[in-house]
C-alpha atoms as a PDB file:
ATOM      1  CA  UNK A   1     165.435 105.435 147.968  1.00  0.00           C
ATOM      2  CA  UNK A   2     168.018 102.458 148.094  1.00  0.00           C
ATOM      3  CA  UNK A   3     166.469  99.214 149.564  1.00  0.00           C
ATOM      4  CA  UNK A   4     168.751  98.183 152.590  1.00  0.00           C
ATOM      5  CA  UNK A   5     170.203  94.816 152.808  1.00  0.00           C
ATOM      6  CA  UNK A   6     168.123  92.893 155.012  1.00  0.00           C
ATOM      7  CA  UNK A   7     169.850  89.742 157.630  1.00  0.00           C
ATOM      8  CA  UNK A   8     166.325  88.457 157.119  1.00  0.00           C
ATOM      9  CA  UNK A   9     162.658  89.532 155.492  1.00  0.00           C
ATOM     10  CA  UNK A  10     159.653  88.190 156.617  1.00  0.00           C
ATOM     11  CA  UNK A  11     157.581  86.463 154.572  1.00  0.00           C
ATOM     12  CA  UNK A  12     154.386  87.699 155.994  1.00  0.00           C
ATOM     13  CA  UNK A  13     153.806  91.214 157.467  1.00  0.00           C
ATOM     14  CA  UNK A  14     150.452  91.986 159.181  1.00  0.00           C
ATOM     15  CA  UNK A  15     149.303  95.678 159.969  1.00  0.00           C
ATOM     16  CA  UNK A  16     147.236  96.996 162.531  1.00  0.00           C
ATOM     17  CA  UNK A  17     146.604 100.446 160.712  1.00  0.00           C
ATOM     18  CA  UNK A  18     145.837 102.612 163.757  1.00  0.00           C
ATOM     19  CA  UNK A  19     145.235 105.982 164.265  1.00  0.00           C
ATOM     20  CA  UNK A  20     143.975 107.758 161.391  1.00  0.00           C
ATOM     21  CA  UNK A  21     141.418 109.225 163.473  1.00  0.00           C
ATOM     22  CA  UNK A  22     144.308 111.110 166.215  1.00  0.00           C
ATOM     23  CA  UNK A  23     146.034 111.867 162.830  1.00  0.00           C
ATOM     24  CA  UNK A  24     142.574 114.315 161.939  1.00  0.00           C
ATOM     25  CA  UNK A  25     142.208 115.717 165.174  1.00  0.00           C
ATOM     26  CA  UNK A  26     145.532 116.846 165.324  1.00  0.00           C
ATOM     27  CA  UNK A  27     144.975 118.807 162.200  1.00  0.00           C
ATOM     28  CA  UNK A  28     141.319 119.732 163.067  1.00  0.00           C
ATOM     29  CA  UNK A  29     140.110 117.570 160.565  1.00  0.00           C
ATOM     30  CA  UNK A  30     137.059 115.490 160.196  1.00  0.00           C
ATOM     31  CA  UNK A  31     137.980 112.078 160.755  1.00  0.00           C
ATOM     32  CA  UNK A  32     137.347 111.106 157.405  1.00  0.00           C
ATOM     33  CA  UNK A  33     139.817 113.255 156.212  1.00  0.00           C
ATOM     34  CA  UNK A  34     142.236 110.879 158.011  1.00  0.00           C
ATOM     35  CA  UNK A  35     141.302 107.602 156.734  1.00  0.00           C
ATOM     36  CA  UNK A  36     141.771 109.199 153.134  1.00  0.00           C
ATOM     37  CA  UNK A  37     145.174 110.343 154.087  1.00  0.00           C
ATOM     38  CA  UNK A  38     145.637 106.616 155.340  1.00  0.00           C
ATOM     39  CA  UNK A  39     144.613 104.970 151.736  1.00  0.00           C
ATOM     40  CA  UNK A  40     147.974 106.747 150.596  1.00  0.00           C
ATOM     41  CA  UNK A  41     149.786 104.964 153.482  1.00  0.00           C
ATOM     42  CA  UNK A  42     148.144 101.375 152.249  1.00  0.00           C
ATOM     43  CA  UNK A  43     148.943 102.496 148.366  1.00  0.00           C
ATOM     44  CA  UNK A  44     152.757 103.359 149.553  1.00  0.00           C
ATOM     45  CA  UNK A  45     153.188 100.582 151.925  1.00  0.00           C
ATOM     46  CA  UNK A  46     151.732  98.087 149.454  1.00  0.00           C
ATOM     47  CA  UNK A  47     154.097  99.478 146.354  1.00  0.00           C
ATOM     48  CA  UNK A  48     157.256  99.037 149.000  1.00  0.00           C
ATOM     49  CA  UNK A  49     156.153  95.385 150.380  1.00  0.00           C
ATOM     50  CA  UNK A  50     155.907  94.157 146.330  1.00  0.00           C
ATOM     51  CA  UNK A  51     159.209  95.784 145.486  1.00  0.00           C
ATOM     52  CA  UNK A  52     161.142  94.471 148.560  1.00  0.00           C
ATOM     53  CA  UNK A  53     159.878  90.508 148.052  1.00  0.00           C
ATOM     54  CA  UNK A  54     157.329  90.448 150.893  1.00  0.00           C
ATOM     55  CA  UNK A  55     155.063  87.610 149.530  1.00  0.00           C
ATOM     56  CA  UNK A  56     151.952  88.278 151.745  1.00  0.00           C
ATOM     57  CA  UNK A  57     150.920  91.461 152.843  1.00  0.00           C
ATOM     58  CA  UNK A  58     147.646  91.609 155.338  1.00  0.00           C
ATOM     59  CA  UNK A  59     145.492  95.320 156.224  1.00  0.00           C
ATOM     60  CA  UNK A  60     143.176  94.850 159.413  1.00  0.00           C
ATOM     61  CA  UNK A  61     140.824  97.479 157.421  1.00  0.00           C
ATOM     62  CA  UNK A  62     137.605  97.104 158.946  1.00  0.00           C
ATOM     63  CA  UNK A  63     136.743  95.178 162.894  1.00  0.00           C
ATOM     64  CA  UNK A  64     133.825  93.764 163.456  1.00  0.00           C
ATOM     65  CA  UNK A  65     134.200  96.312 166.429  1.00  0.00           C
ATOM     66  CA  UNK A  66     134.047  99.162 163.728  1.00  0.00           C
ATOM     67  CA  UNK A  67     130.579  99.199 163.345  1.00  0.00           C
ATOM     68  CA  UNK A  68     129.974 100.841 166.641  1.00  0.00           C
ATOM     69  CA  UNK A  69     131.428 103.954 165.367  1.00  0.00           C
ATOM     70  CA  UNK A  70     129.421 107.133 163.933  1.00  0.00           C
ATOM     71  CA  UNK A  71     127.141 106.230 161.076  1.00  0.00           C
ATOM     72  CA  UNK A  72     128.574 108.877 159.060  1.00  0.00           C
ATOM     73  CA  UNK A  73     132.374 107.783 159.655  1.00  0.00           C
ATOM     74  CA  UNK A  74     131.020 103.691 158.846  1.00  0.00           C
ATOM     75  CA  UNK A  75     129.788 105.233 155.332  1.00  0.00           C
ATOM     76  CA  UNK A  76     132.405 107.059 154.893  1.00  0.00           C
ATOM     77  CA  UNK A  77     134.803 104.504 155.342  1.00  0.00           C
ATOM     78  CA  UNK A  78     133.222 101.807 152.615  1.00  0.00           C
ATOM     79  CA  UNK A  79     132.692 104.939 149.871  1.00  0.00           C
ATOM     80  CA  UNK A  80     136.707 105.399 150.994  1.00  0.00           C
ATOM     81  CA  UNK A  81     137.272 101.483 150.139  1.00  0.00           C
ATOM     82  CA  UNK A  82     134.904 100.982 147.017  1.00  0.00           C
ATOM     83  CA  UNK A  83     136.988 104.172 145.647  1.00  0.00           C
ATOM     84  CA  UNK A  84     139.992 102.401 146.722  1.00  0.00           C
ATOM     85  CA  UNK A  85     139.149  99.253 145.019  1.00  0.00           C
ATOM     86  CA  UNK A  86     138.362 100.807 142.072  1.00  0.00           C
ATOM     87  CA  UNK A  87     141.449 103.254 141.402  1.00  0.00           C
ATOM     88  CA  UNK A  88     144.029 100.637 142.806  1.00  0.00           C
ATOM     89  CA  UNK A  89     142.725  97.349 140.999  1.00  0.00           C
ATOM     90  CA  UNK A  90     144.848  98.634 137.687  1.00  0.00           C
ATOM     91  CA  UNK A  91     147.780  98.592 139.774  1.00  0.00           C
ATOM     92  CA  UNK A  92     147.032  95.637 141.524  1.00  0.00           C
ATOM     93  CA  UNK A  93     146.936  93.758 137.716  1.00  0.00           C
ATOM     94  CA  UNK A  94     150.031  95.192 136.368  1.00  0.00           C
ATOM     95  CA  UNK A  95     152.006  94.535 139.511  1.00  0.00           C
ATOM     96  CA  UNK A  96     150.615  91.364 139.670  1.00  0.00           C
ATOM     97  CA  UNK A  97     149.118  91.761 143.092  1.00  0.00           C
ATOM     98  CA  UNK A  98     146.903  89.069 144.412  1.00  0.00           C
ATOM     99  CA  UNK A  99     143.403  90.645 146.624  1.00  0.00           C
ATOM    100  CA  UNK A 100     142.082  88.555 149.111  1.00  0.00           C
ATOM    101  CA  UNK A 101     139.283  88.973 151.487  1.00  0.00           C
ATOM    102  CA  UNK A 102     139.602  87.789 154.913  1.00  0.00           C
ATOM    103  CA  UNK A 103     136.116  88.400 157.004  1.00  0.00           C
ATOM    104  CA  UNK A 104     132.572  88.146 156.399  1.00  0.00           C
ATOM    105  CA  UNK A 105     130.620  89.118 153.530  1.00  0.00           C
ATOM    106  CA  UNK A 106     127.379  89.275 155.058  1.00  0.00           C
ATOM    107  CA  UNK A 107     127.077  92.978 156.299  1.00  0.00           C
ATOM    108  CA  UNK A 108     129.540  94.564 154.032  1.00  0.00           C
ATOM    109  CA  UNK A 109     127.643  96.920 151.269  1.00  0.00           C
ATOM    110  CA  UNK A 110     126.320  94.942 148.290  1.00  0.00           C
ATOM    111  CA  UNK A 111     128.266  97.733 145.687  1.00  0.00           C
ATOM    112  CA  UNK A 112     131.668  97.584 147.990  1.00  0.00           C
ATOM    113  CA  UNK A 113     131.153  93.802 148.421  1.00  0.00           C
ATOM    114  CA  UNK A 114     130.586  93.775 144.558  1.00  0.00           C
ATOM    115  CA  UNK A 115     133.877  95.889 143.625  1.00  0.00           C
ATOM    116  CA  UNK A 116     135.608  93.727 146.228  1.00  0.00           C
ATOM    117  CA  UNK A 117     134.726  90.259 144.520  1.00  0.00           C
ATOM    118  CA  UNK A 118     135.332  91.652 140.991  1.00  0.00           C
ATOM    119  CA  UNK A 119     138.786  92.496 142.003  1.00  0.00           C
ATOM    120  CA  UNK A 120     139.703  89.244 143.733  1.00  0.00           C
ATOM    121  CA  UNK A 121     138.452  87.352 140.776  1.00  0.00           C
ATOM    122  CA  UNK A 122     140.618  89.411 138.280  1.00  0.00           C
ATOM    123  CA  UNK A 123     143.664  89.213 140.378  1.00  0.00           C
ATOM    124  CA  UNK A 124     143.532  85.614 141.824  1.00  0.00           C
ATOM    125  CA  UNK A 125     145.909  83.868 139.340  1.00  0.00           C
ATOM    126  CA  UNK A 126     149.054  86.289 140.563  1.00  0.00           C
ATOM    127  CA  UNK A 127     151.313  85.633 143.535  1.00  0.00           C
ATOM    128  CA  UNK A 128     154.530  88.430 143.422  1.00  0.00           C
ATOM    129  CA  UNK A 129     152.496  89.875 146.273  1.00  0.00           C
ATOM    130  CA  UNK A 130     149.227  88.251 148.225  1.00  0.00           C
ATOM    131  CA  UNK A 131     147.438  91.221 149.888  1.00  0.00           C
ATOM    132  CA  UNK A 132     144.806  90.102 152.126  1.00  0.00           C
ATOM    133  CA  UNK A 133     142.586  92.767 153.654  1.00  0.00           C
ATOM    134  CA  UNK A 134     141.015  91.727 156.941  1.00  0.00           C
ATOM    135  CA  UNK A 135     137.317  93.610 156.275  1.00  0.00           C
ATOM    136  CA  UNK A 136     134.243  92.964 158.583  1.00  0.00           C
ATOM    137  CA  UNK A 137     136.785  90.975 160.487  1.00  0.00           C
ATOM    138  CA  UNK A 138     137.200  89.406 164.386  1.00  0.00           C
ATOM    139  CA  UNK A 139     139.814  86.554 165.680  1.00  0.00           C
ATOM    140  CA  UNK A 140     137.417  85.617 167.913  1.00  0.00           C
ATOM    141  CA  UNK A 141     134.707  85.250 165.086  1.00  0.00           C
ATOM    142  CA  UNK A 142     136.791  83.826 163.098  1.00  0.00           C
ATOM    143  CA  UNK A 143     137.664  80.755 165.081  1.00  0.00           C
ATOM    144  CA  UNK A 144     134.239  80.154 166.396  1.00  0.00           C
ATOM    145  CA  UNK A 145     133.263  79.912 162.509  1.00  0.00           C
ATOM    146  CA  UNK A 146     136.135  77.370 161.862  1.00  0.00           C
ATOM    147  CA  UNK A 147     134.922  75.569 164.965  1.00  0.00           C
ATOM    148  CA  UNK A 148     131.315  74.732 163.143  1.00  0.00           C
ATOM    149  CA  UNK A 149     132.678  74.549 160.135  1.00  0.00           C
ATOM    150  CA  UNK A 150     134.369  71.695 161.350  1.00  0.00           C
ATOM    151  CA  UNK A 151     131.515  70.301 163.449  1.00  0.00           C
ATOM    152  CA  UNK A 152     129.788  70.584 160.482  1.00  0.00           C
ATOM    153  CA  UNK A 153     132.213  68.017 158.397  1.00  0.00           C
ATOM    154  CA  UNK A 154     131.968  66.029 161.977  1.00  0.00           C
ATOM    155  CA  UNK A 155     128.178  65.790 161.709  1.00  0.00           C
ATOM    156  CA  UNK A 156     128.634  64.317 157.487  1.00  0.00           C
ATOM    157  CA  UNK A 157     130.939  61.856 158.479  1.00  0.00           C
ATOM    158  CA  UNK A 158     134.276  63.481 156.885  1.00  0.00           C
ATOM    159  CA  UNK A 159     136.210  63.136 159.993  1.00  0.00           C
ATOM    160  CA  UNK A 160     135.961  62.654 163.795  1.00  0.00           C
ATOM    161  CA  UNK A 161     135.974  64.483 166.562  1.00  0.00           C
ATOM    162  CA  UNK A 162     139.671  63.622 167.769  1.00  0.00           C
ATOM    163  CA  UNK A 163     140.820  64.486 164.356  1.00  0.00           C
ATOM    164  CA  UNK A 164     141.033  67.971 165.009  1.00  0.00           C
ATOM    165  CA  UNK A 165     144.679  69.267 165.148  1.00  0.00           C
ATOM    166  CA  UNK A 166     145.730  72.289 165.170  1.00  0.00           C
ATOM    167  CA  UNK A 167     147.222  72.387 161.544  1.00  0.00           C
ATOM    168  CA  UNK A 168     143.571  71.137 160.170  1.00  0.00           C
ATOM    169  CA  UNK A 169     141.889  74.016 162.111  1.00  0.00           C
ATOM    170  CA  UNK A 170     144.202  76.240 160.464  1.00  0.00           C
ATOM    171  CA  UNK A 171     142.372  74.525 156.903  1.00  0.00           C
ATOM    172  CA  UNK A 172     138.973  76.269 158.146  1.00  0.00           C
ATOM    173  CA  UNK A 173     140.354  79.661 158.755  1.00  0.00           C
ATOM    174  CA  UNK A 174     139.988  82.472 155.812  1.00  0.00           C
ATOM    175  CA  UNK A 175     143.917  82.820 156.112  1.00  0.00           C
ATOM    176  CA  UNK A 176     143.786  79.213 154.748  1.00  0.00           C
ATOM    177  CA  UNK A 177     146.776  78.491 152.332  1.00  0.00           C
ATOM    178  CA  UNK A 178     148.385  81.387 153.639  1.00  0.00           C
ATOM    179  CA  UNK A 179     151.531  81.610 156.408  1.00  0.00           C
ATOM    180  CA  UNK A 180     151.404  82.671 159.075  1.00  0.00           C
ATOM    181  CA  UNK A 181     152.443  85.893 159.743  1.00  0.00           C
ATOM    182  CA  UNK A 182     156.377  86.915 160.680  1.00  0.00           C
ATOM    183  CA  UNK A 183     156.029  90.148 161.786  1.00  0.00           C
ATOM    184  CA  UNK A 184     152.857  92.074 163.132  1.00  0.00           C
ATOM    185  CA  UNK A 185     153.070  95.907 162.719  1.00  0.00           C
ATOM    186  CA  UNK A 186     150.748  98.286 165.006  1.00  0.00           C
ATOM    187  CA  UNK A 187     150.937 101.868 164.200  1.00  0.00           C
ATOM    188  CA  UNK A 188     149.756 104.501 166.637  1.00  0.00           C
ATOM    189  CA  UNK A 189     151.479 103.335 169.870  1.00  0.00           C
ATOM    190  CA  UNK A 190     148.704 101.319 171.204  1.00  0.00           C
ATOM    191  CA  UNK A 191     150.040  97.680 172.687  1.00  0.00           C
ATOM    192  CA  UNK A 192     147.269  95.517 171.567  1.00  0.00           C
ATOM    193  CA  UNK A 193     145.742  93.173 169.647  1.00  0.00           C
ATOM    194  CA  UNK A 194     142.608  94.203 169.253  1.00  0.00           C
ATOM    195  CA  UNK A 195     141.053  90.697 168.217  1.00  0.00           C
ATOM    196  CA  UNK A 196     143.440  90.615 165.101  1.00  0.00           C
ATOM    197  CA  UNK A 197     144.606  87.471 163.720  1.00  0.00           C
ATOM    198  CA  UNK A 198     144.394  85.996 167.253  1.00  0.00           C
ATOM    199  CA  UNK A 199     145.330  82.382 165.936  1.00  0.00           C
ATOM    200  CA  UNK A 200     148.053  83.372 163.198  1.00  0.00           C
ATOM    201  CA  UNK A 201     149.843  85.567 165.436  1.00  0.00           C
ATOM    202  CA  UNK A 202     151.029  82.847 168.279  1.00  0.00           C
ATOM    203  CA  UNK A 203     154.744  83.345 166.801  1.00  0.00           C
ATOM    204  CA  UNK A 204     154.405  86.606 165.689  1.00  0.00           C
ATOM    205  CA  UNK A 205     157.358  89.190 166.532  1.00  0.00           C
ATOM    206  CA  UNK A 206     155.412  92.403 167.413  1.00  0.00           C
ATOM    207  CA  UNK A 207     156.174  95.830 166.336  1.00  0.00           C
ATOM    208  CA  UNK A 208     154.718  98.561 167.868  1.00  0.00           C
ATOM    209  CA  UNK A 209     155.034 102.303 166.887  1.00  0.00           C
ATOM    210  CA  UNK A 210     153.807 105.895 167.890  1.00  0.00           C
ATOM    211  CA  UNK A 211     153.594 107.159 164.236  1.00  0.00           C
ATOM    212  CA  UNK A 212     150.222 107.436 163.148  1.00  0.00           C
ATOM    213  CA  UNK A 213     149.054 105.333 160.261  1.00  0.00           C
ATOM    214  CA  UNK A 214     148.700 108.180 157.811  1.00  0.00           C
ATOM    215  CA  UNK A 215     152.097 109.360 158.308  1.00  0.00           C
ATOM    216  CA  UNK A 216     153.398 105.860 158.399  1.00  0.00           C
ATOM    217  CA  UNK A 217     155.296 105.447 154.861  1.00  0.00           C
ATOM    218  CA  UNK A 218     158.288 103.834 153.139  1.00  0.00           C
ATOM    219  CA  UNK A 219     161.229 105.078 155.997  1.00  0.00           C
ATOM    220  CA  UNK A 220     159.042 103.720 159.033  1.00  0.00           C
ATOM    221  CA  UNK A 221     158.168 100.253 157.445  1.00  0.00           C
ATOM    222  CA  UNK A 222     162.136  99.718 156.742  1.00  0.00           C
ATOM    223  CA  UNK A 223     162.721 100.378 160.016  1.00  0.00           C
ATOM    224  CA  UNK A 224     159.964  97.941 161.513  1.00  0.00           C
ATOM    225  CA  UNK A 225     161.944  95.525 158.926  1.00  0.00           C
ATOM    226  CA  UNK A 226     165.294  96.078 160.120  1.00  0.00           C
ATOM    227  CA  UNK A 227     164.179  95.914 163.708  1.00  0.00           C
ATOM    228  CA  UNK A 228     162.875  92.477 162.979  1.00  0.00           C
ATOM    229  CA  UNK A 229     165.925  91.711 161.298  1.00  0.00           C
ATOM    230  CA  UNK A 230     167.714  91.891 164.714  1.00  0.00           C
ATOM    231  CA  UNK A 231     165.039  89.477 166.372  1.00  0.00           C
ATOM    232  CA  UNK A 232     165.721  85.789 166.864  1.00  0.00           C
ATOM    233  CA  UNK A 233     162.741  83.700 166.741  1.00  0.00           C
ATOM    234  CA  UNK A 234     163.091  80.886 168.839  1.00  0.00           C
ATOM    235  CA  UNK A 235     159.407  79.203 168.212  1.00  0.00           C
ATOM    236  CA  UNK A 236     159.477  77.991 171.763  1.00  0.00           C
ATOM    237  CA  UNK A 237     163.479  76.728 171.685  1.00  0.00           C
ATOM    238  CA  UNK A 238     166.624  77.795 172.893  1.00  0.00           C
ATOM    239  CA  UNK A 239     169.212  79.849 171.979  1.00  0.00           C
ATOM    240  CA  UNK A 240     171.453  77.372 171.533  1.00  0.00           C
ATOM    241  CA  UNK A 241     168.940  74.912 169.573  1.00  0.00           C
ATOM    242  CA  UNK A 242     168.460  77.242 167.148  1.00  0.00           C
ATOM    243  CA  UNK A 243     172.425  78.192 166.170  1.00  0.00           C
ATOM    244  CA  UNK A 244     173.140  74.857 166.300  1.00  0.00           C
ATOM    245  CA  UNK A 245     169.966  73.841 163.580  1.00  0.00           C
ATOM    246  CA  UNK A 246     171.454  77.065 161.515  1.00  0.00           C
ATOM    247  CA  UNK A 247     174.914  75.759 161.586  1.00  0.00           C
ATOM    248  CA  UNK A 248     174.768  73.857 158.534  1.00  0.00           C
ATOM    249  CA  UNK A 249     173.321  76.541 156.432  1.00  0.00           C
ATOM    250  CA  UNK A 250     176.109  78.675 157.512  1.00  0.00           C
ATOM    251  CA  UNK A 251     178.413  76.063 156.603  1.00  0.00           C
ATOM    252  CA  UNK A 252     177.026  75.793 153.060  1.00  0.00           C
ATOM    253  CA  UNK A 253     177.256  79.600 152.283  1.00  0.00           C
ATOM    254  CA  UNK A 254     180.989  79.577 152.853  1.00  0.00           C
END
């Protein structure tokens, strides 16, 4: 397939991958069976996002919600990931992928949590790609833990309390050193959040879709890009502001 010519690509492109589950039922499946169909998705997706120049690339692979599901489907879902991890991390070296982990550690299985760090470690010196899953992860959590991680510097004496800032909040987060994200993508046709990036998504455009995650491949993300190609992001300006601060780029291109 011929890569379209894009009017503009985001730099960062966060997934909600939703609805593996629907995807099994409507085949009479076991859910499982849907979540392994959705691993192809992330391999395909992931392949299309290095080739097109996306820099960052985040998954929201595992809630903190999650863990009220079915033992059997939890289970299933980490031997899904540690297989994952270990068939993908070849790839991942070759394309010179970056892994990151965004989330908690504490909870996640000491093998997957093992495979997990082994690949982050091998990969961490690339940057054509920085794909960041979001595993044993909640916005909410994850701002209350910047919030004592800073009272913590507080209580040493490293800064202040009337130091905080937004931008040096953003330094406590685990999408540290990262954007934030352009474009959020939420297969499945649900309009929510779902305690996703709840911080790095204040500017977000928002892209929702029926298609289920597992059938959610290279055609449906070029279309979520080209839709967002058609979006002007205004970041709280006008119209008008932001022609007139484009005007001199224009004017250089000519």
């Amino acid at each position: 397939m011929r890569d379209p010519a894009f009017s503009q690509l985001p730099r960062h492109v966060a997934i909600i991958m939703d609805g593996n589950g629907r995807w099994a039922k409507q085949r009479m499946h076991r859910r499982i069976l849907g979540h392994e169909e959705g691993a192809n998705s992330v391999r395909e997706i992931v392949r299309c996002s290095r080739r097109l120049g996306i820099s960052h690339l985040t998954l929201y692979s595992f809630s903190k919600e999650n863990w009220q599901r079915p033992d059997a489907e939890v289970s299933g879902l980490w031997r899904l990931l540690k297989r994952f991890l270990r068939s993908e991390l070849q790839e991942l070296m070759d394309k010179e992928i970056r892994l990151c982990h965004w989330g908690d550690a504490e909870g996640i299985p000491d093998e997957v949590l093992a495979d997990l760090e082994h690949a982050t470690r091998l990969t961490a010196k690339f940057d054509k790609l920085v794909l960041s899953l979001a595993l044993n992860y909640g916005g909410r959590q994850e701002i209350v833990r910047a919030a004592r991680l800073f009272s913590q510097d507080v209580l040493r004496g490293k800064y202040r309390p009337e130091a905080l800032t937004p931008e040096l909040l953003s330094t406590y987060l685990f999408s540290s050193g990262s954007p934030d994200p352009d474009l959020i993508i939420r297969t499945g046709g649900d309009q929510r959040l779902s305690n996703f990036l709840l911080w790095q998504l204040a500017y977000a455009e928002i892209y929702v879709t029926p298609t289920l995650w597992p059938d959610f491949r290279e055609p449906e993300l070029l279309l979520a890009l080209e839709d967002y190609g058609r979006r002007e992001r205004r970041f709280g300006k006008t119209s008008e502001q932001v022609v007139a601060e484009l005007a001199p780029a224009l004017d250089s291109n000519r």
